[in-house]
PDB file of N, CA and C in Angstrom:
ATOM      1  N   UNK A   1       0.813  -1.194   0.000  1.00  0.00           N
ATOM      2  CA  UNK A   1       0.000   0.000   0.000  1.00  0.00           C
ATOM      3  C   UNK A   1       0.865   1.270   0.000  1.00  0.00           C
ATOM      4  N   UNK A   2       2.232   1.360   0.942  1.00  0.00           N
ATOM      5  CA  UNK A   2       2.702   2.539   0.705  1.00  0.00           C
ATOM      6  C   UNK A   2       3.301   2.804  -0.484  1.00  0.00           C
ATOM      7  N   UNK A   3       4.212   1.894  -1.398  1.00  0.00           N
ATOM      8  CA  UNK A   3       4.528   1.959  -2.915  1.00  0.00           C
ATOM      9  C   UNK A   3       3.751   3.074  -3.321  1.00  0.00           C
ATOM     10  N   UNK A   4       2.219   3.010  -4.124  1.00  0.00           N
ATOM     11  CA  UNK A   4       1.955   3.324  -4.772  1.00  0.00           C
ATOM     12  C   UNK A   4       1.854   5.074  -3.838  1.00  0.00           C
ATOM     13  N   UNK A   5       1.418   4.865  -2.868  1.00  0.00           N
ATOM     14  CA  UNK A   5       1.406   6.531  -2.078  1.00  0.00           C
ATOM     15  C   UNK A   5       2.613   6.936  -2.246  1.00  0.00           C
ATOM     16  N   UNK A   6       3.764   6.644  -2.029  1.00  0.00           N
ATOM     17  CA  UNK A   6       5.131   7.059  -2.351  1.00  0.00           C
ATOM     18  C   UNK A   6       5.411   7.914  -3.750  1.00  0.00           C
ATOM     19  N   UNK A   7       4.830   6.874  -4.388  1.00  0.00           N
ATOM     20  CA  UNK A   7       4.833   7.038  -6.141  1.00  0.00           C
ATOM     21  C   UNK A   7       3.990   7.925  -6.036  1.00  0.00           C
ATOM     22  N   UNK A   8       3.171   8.418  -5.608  1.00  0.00           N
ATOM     23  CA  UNK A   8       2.043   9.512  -5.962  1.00  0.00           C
ATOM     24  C   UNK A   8       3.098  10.789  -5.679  1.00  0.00           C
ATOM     25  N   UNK A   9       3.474  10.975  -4.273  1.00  0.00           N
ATOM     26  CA  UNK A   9       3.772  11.568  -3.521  1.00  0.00           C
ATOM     27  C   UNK A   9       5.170  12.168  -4.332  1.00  0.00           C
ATOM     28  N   UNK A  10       6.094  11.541  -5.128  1.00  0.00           N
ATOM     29  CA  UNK A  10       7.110  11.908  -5.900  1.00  0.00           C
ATOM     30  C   UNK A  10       7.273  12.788  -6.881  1.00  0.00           C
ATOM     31  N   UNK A  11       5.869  13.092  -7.515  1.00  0.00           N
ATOM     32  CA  UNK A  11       5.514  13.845  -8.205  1.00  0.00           C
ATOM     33  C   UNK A  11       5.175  14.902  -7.897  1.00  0.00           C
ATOM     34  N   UNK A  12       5.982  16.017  -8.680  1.00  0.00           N
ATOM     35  CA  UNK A  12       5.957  17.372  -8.325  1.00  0.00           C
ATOM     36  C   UNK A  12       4.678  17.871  -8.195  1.00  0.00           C
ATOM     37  N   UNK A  13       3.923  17.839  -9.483  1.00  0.00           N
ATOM     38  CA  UNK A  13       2.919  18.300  -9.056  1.00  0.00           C
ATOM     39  C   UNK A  13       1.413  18.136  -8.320  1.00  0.00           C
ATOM     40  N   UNK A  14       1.257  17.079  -8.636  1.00  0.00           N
ATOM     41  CA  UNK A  14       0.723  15.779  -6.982  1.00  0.00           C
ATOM     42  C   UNK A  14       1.408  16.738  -5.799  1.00  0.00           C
ATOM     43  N   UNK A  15       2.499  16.807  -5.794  1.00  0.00           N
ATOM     44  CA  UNK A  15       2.630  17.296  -4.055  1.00  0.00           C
ATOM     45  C   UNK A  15       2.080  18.337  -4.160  1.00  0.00           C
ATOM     46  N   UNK A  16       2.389  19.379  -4.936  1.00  0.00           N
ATOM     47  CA  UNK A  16       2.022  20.532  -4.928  1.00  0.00           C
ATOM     48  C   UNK A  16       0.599  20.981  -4.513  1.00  0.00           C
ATOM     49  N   UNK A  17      -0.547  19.839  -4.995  1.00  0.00           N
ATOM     50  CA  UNK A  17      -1.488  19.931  -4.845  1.00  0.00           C
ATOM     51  C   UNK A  17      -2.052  19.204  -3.513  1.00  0.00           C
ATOM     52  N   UNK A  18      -1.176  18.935  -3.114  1.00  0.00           N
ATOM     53  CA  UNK A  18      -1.293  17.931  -1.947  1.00  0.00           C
ATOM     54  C   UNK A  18      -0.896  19.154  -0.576  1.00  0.00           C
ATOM     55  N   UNK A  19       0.080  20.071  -1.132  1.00  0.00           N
ATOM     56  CA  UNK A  19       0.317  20.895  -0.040  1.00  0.00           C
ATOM     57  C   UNK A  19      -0.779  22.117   0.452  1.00  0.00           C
ATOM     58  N   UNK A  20      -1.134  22.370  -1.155  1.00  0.00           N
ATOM     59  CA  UNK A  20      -2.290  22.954  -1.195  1.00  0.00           C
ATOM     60  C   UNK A  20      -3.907  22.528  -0.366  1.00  0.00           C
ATOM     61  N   UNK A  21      -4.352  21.715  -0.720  1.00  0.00           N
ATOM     62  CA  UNK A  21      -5.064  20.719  -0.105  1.00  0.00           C
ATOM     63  C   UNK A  21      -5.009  20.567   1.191  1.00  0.00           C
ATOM     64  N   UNK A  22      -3.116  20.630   1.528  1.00  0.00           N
ATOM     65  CA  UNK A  22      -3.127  19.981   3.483  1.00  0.00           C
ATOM     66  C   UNK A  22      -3.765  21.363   4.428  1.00  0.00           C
ATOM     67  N   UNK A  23      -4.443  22.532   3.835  1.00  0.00           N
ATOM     68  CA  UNK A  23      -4.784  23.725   4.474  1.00  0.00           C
ATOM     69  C   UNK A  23      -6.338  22.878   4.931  1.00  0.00           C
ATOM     70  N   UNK A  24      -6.872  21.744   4.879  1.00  0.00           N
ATOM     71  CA  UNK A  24      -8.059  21.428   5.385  1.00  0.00           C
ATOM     72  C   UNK A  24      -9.301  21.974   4.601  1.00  0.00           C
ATOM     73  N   UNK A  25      -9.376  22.707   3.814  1.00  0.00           N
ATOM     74  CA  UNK A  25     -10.292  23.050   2.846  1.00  0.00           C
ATOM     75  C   UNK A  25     -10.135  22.198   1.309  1.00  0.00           C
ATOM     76  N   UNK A  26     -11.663  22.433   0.511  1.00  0.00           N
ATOM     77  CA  UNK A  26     -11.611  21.956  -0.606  1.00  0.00           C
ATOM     78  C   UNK A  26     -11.297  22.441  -1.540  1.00  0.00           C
ATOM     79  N   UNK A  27     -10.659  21.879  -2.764  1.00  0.00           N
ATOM     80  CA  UNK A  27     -10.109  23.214  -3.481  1.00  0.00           C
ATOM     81  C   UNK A  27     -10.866  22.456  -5.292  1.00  0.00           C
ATOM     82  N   UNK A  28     -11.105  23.339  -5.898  1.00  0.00           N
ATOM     83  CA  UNK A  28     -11.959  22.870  -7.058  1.00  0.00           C
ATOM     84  C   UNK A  28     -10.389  22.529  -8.050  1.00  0.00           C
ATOM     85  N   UNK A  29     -10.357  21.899  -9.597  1.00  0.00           N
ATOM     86  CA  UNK A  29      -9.676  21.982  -9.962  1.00  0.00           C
ATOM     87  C   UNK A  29      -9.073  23.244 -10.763  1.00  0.00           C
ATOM     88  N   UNK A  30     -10.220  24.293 -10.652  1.00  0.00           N
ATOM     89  CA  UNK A  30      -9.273  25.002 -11.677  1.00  0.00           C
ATOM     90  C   UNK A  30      -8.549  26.458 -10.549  1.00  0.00           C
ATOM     91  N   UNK A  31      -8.654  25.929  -9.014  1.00  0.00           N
ATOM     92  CA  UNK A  31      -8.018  26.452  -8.199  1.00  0.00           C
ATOM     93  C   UNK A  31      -6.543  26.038  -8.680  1.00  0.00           C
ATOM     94  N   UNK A  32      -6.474  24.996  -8.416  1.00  0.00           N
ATOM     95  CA  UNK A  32      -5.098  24.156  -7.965  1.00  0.00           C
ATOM     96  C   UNK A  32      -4.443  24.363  -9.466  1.00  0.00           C
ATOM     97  N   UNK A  33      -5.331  24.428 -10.459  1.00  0.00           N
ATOM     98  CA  UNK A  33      -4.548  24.857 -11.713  1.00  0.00           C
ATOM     99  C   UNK A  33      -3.894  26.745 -11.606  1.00  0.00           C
ATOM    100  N   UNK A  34      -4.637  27.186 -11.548  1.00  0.00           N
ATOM    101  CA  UNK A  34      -4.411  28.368 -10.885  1.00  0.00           C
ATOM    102  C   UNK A  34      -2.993  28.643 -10.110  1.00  0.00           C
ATOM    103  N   UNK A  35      -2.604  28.104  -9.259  1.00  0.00           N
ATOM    104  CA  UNK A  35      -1.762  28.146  -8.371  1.00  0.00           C
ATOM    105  C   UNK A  35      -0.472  27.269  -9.104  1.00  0.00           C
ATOM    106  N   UNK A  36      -0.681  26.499  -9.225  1.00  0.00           N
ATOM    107  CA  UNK A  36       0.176  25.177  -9.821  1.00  0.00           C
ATOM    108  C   UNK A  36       0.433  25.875 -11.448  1.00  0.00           C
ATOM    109  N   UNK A  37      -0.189  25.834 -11.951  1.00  0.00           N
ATOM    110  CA  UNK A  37       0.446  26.413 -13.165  1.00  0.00           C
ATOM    111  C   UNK A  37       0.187  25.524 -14.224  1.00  0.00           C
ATOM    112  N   UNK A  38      -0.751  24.516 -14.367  1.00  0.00           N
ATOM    113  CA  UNK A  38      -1.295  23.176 -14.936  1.00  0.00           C
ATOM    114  C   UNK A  38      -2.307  23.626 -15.412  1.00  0.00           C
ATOM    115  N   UNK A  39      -2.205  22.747 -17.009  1.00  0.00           N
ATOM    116  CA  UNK A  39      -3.615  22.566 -17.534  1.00  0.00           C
ATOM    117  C   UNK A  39      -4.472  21.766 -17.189  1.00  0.00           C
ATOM    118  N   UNK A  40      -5.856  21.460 -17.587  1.00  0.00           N
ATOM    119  CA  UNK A  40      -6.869  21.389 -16.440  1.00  0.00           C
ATOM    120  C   UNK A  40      -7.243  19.490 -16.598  1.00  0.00           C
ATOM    121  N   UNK A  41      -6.558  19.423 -18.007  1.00  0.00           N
ATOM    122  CA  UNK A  41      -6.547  17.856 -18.194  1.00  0.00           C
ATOM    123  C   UNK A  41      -5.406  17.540 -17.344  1.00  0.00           C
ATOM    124  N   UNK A  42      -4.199  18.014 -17.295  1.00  0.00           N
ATOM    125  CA  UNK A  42      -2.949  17.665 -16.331  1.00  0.00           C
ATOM    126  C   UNK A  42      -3.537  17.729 -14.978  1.00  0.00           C
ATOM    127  N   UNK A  43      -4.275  18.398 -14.494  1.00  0.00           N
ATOM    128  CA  UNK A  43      -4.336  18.720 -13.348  1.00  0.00           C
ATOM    129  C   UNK A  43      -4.944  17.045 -12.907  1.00  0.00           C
ATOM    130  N   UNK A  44      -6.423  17.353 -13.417  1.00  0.00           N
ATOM    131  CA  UNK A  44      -7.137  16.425 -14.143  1.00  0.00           C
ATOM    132  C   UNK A  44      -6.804  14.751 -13.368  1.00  0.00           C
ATOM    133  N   UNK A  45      -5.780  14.232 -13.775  1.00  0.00           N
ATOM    134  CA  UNK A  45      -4.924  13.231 -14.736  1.00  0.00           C
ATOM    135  C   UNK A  45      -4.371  12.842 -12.987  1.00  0.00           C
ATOM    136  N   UNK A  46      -3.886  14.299 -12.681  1.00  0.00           N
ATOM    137  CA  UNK A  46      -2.713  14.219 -11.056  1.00  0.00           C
ATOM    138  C   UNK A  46      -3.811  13.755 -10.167  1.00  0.00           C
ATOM    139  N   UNK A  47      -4.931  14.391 -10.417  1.00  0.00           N
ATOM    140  CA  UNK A  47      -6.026  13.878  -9.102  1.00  0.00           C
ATOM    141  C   UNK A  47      -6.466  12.625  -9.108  1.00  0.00           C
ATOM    142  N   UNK A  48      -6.978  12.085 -10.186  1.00  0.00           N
ATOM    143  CA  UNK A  48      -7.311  11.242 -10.462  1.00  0.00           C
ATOM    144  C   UNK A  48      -6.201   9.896  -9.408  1.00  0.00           C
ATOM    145  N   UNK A  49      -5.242  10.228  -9.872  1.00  0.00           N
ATOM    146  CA  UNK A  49      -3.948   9.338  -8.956  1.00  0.00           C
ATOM    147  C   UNK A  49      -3.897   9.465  -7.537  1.00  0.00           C
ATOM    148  N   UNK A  50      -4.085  10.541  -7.041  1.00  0.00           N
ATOM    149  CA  UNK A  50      -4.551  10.815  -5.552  1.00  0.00           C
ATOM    150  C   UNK A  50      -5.139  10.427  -5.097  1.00  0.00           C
ATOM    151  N   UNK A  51      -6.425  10.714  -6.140  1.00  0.00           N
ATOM    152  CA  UNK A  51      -7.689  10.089  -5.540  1.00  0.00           C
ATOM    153  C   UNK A  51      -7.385   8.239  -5.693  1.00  0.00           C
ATOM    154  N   UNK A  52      -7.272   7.589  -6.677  1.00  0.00           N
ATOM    155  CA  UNK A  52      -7.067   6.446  -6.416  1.00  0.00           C
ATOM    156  C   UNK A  52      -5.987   5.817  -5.443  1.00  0.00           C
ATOM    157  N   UNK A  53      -5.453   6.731  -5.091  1.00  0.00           N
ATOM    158  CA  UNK A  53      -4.050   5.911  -3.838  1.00  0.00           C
ATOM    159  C   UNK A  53      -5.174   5.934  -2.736  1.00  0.00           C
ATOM    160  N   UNK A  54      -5.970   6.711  -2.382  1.00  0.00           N
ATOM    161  CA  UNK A  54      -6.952   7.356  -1.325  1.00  0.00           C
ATOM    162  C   UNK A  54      -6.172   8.568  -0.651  1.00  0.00           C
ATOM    163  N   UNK A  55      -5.595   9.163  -0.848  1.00  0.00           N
ATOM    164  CA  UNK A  55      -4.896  10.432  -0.224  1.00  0.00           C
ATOM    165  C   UNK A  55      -6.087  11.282  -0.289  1.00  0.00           C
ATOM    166  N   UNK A  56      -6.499  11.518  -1.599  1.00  0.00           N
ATOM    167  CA  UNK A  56      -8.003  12.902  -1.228  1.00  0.00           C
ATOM    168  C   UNK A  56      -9.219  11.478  -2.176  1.00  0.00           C
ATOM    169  N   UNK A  57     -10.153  12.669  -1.259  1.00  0.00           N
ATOM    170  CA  UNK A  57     -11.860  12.655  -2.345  1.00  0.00           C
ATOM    171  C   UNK A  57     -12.230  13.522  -2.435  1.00  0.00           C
ATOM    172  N   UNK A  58     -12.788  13.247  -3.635  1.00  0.00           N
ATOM    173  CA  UNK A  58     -14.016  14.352  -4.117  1.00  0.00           C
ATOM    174  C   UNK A  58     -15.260  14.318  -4.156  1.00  0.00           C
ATOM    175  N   UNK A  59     -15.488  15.672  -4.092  1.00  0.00           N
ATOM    176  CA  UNK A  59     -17.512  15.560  -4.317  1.00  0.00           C
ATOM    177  C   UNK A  59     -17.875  16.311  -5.568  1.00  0.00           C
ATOM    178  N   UNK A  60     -18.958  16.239  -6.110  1.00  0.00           N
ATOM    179  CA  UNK A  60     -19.265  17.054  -6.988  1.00  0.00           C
ATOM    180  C   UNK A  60     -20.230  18.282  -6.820  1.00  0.00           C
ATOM    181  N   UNK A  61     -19.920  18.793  -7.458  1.00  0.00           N
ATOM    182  CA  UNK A  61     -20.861  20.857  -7.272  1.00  0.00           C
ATOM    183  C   UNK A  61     -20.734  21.004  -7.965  1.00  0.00           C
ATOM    184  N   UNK A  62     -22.576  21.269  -8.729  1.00  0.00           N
ATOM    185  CA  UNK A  62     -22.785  21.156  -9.764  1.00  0.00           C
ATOM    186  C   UNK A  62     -21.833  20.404 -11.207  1.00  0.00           C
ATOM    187  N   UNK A  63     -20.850  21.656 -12.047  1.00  0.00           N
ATOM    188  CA  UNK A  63     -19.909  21.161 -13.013  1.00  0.00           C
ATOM    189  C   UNK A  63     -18.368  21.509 -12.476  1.00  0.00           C
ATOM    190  N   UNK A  64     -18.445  21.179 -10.821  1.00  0.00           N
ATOM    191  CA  UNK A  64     -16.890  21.246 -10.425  1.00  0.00           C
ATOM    192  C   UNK A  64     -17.008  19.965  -9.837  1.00  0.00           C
ATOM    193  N   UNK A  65     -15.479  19.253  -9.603  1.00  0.00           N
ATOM    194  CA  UNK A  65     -15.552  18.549  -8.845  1.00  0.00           C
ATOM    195  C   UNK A  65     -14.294  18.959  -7.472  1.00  0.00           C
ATOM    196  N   UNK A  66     -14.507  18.971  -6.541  1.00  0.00           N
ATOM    197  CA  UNK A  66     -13.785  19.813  -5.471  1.00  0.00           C
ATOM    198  C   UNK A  66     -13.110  18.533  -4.498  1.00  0.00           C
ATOM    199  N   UNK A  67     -12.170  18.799  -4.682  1.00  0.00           N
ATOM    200  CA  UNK A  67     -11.023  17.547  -3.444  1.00  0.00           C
ATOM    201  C   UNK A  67     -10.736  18.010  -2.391  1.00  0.00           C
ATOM    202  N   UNK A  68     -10.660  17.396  -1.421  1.00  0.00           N
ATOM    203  CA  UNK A  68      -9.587  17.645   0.041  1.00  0.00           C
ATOM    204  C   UNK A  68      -9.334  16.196   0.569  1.00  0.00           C
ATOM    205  N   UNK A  69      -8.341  16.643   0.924  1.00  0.00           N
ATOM    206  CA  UNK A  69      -7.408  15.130   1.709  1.00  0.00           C
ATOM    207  C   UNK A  69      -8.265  14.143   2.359  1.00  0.00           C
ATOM    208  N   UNK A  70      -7.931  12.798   2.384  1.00  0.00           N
ATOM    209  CA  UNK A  70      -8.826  11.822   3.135  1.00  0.00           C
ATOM    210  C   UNK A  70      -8.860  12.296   4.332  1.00  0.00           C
ATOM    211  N   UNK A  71      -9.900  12.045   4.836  1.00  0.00           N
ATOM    212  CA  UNK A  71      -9.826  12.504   6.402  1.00  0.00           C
ATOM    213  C   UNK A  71      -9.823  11.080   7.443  1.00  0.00           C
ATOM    214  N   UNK A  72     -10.213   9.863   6.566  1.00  0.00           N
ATOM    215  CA  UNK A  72     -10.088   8.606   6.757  1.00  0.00           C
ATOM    216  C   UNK A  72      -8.939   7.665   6.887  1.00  0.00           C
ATOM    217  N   UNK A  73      -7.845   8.648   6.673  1.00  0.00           N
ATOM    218  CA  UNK A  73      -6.556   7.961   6.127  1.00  0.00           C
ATOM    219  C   UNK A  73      -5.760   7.391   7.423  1.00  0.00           C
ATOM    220  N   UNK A  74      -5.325   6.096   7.254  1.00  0.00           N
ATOM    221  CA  UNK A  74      -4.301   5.671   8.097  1.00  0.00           C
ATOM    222  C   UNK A  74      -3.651   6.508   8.800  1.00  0.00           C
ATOM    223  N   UNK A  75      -3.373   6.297  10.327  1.00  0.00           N
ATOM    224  CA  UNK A  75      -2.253   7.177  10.957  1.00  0.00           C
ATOM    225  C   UNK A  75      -0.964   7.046  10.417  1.00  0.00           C
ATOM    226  N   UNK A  76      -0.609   6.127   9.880  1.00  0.00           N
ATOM    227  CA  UNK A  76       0.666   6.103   9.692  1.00  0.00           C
ATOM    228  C   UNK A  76       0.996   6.846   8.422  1.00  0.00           C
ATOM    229  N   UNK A  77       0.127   6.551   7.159  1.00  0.00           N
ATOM    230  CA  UNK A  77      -0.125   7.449   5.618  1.00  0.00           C
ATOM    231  C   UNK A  77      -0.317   8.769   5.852  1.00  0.00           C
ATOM    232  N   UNK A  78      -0.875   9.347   7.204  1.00  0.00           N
ATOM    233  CA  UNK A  78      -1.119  10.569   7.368  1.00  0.00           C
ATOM    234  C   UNK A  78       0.036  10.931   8.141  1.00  0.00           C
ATOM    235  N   UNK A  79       0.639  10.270   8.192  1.00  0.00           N
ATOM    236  CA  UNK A  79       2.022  10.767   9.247  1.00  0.00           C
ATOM    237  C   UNK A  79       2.932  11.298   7.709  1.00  0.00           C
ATOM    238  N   UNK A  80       2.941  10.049   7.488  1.00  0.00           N
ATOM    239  CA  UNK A  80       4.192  10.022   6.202  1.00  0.00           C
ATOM    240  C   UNK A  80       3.402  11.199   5.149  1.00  0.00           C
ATOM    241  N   UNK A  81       2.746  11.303   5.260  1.00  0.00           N
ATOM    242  CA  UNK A  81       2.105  12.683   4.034  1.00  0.00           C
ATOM    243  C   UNK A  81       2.571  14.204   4.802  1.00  0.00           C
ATOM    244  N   UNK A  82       1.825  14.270   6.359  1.00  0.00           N
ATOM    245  CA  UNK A  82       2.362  15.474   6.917  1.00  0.00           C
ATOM    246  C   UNK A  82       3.900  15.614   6.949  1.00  0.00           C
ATOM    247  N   UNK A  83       4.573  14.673   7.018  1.00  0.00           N
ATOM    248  CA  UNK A  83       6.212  15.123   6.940  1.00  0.00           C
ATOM    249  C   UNK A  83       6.615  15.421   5.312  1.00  0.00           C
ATOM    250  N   UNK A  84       5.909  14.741   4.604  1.00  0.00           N
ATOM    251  CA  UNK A  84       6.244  15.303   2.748  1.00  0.00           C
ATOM    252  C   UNK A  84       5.959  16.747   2.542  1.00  0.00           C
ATOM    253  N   UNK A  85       4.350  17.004   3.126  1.00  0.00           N
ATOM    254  CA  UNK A  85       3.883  18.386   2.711  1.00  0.00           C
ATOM    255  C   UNK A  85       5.153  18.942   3.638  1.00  0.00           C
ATOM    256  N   UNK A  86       5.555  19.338   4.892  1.00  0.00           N
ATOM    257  CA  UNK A  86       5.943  20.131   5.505  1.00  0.00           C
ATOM    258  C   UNK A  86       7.231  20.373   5.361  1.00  0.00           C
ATOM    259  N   UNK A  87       7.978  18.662   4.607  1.00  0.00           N
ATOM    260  CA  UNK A  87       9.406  19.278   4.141  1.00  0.00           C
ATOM    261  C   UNK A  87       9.305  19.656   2.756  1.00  0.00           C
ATOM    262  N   UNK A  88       8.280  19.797   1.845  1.00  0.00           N
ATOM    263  CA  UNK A  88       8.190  20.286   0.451  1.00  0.00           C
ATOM    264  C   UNK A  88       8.120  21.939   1.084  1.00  0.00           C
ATOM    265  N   UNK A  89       7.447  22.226   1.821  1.00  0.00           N
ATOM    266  CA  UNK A  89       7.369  24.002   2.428  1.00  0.00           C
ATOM    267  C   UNK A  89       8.596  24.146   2.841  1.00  0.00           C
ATOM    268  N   UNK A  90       9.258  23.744   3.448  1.00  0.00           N
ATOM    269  CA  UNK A  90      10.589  24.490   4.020  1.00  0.00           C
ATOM    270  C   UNK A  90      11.534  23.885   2.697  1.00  0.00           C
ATOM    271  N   UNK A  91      11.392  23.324   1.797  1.00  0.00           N
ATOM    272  CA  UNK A  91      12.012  23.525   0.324  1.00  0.00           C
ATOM    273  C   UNK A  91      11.879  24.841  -0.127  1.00  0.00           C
ATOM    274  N   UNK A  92      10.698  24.810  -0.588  1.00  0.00           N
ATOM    275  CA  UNK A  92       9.681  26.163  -1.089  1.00  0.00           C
ATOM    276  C   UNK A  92      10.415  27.174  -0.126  1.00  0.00           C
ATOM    277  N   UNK A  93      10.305  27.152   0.836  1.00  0.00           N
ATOM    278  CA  UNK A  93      11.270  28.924   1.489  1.00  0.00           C
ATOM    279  C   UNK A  93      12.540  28.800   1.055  1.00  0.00           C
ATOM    280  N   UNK A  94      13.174  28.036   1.331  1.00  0.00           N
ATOM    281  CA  UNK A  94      14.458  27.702   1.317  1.00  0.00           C
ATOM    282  C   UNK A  94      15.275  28.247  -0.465  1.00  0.00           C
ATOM    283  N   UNK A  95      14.206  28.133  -1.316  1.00  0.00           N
ATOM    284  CA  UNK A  95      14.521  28.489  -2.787  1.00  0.00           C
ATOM    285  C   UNK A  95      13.736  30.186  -2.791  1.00  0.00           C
ATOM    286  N   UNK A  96      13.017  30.051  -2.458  1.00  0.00           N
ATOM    287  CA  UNK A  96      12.834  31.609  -2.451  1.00  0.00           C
ATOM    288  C   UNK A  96      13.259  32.024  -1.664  1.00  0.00           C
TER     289      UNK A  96
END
């Protein structure tokens, strides 16, 4: 089970959206495109993989579909995710 979360998690922009996301709110996709800098099939494509590891779900509104992190997730998957998001941020300062 962790493989494939790993493998999610390696990807730049998967995290990116994953760091985004770890703020506890839902974010639609053409937020995270927005921010991220992705087209909306790429974006698309990254969730889709998230969503199948189980890291986030989505719901639908109306013609959005809006993600936030499992809230169901293993302690241990949620351990190993909060230390990815939090050392991808002190990357992120660290380059700017």
């Amino acid at each position: 089970m962790i493989l494939p979360i790993l493998s999610a998690l390696a990807e730049p922009t998967r995290l990116n959206a994953l760091r985004i996301l770890s703020d506890g709110e839902e974010h639609c996709v053409c937020e995270l495109m927005a921010v991220i800098g992705a087209t909306q099939s790429r974006m698309s494509r990254h969730m889709q993989v998230l969503k199948q590891t189980g890291l986030v779900i989505d719901r639908r509104d109306a013609q959005w579909v809006r993600y936030r992190l499992n809230p169901e997730l293993p302690k241990d998957i949620a351990a190993v995710l909060d230390a990815v998001v939090r050392a991808a941020r002190t990357e992120e300062r660290k380059a700017a």
